[in-house]
N, C-alpha and C. Protein backbone atom coordinates (compact mmCIF):
# COMPACT_ATOMS: atom_id res chain seq x y z
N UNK A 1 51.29 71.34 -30.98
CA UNK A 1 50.62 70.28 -31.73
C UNK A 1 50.66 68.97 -30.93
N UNK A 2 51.92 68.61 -29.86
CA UNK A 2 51.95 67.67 -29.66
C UNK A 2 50.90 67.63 -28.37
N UNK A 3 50.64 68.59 -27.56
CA UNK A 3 49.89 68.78 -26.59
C UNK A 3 48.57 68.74 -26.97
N UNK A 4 48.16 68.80 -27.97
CA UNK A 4 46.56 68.59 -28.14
C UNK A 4 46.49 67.10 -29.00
N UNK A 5 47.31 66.12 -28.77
CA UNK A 5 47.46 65.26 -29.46
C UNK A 5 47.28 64.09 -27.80
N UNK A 6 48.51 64.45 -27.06
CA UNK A 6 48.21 63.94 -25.67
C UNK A 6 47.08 64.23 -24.93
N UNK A 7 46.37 65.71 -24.79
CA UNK A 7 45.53 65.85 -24.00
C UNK A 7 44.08 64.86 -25.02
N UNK A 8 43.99 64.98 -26.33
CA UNK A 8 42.89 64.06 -27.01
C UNK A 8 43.26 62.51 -26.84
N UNK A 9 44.24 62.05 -26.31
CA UNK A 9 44.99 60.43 -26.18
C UNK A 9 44.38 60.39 -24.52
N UNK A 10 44.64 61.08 -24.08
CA UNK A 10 44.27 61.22 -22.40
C UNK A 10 42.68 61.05 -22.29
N UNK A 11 42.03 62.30 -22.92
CA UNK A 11 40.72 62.30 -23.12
C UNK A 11 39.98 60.50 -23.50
N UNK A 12 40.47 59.90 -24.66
CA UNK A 12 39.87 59.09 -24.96
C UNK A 12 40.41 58.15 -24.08
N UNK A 13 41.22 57.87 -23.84
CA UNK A 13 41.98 56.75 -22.92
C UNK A 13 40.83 57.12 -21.48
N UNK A 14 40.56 57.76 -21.12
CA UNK A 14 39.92 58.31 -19.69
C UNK A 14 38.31 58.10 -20.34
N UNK A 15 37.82 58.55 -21.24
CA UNK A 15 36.14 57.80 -21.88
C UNK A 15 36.45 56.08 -21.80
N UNK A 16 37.41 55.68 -22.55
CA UNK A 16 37.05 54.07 -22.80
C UNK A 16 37.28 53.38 -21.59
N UNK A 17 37.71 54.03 -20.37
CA UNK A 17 37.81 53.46 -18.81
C UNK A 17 36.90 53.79 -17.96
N UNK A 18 35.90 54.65 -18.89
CA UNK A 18 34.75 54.90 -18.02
C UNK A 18 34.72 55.77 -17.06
N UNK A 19 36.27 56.71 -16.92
CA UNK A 19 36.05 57.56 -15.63
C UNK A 19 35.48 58.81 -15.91
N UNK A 20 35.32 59.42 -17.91
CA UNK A 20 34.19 60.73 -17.83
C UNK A 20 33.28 59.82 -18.98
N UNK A 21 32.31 60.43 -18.86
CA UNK A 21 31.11 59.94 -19.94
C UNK A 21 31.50 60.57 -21.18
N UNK A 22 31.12 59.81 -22.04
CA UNK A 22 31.15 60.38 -23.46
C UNK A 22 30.14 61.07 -23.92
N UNK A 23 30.31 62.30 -24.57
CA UNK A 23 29.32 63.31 -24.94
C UNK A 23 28.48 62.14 -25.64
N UNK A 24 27.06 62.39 -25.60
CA UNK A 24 26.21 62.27 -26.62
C UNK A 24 25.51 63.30 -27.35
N UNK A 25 25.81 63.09 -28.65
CA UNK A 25 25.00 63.92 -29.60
C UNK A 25 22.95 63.71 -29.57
N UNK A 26 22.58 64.56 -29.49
CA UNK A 26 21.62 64.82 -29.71
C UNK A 26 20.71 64.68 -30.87
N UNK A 27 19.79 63.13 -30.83
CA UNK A 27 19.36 63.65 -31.99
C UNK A 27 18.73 64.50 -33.35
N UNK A 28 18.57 64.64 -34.42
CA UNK A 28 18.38 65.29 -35.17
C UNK A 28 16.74 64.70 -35.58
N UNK A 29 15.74 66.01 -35.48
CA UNK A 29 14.71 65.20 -35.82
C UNK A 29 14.20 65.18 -37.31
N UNK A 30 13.75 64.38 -37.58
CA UNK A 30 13.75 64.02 -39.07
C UNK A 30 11.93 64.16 -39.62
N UNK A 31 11.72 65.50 -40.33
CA UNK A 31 10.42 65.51 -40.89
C UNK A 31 10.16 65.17 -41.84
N UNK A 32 9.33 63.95 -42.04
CA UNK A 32 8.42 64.01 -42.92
C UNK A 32 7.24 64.37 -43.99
N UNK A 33 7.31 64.22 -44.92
CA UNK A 33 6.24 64.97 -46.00
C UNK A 33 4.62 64.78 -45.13
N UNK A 34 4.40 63.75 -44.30
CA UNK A 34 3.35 64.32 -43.53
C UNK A 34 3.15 65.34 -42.75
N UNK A 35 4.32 65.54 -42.37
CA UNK A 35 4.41 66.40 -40.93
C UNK A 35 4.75 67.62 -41.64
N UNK A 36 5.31 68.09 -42.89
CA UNK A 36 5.67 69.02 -43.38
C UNK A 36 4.20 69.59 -43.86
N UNK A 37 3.26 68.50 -44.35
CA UNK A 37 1.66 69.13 -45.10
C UNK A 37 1.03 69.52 -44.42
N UNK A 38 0.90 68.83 -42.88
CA UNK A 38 0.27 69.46 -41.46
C UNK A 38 0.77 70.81 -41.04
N UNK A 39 2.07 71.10 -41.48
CA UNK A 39 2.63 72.29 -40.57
C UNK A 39 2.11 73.40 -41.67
N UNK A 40 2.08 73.13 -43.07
CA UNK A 40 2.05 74.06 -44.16
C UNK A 40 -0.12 74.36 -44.03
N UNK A 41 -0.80 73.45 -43.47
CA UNK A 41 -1.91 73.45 -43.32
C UNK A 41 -2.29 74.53 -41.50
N UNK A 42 -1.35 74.64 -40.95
CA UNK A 42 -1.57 75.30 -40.08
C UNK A 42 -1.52 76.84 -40.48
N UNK A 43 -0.14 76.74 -40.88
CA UNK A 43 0.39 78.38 -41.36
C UNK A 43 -1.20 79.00 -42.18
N UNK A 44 -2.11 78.52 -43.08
CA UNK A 44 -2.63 79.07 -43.77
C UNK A 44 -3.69 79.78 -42.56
């Protein structure tokens, strides 16, 4: 327990100094009731 406590203290200590990049999440794309009536107008 204590080792995944140091290696996540290490990890972040080593992101906020800039020596690895911090993952970025990917956004999530977000549909709309337009884009949902277009897609339901294709299927037919």
């Amino acid at each position: 327990m204590m080792n995944i406590w140091l290696r996540t203290l290490a990890w972040k200590l080593s992101v906020a100094l800039g020596l690895i990049e911090a993952p970025r999440l990917q956004p999530i794309p977000i549909h709309s009731d337009e884009q949902r009536r277009l897609a339901e107008q294709r299927r037919r």
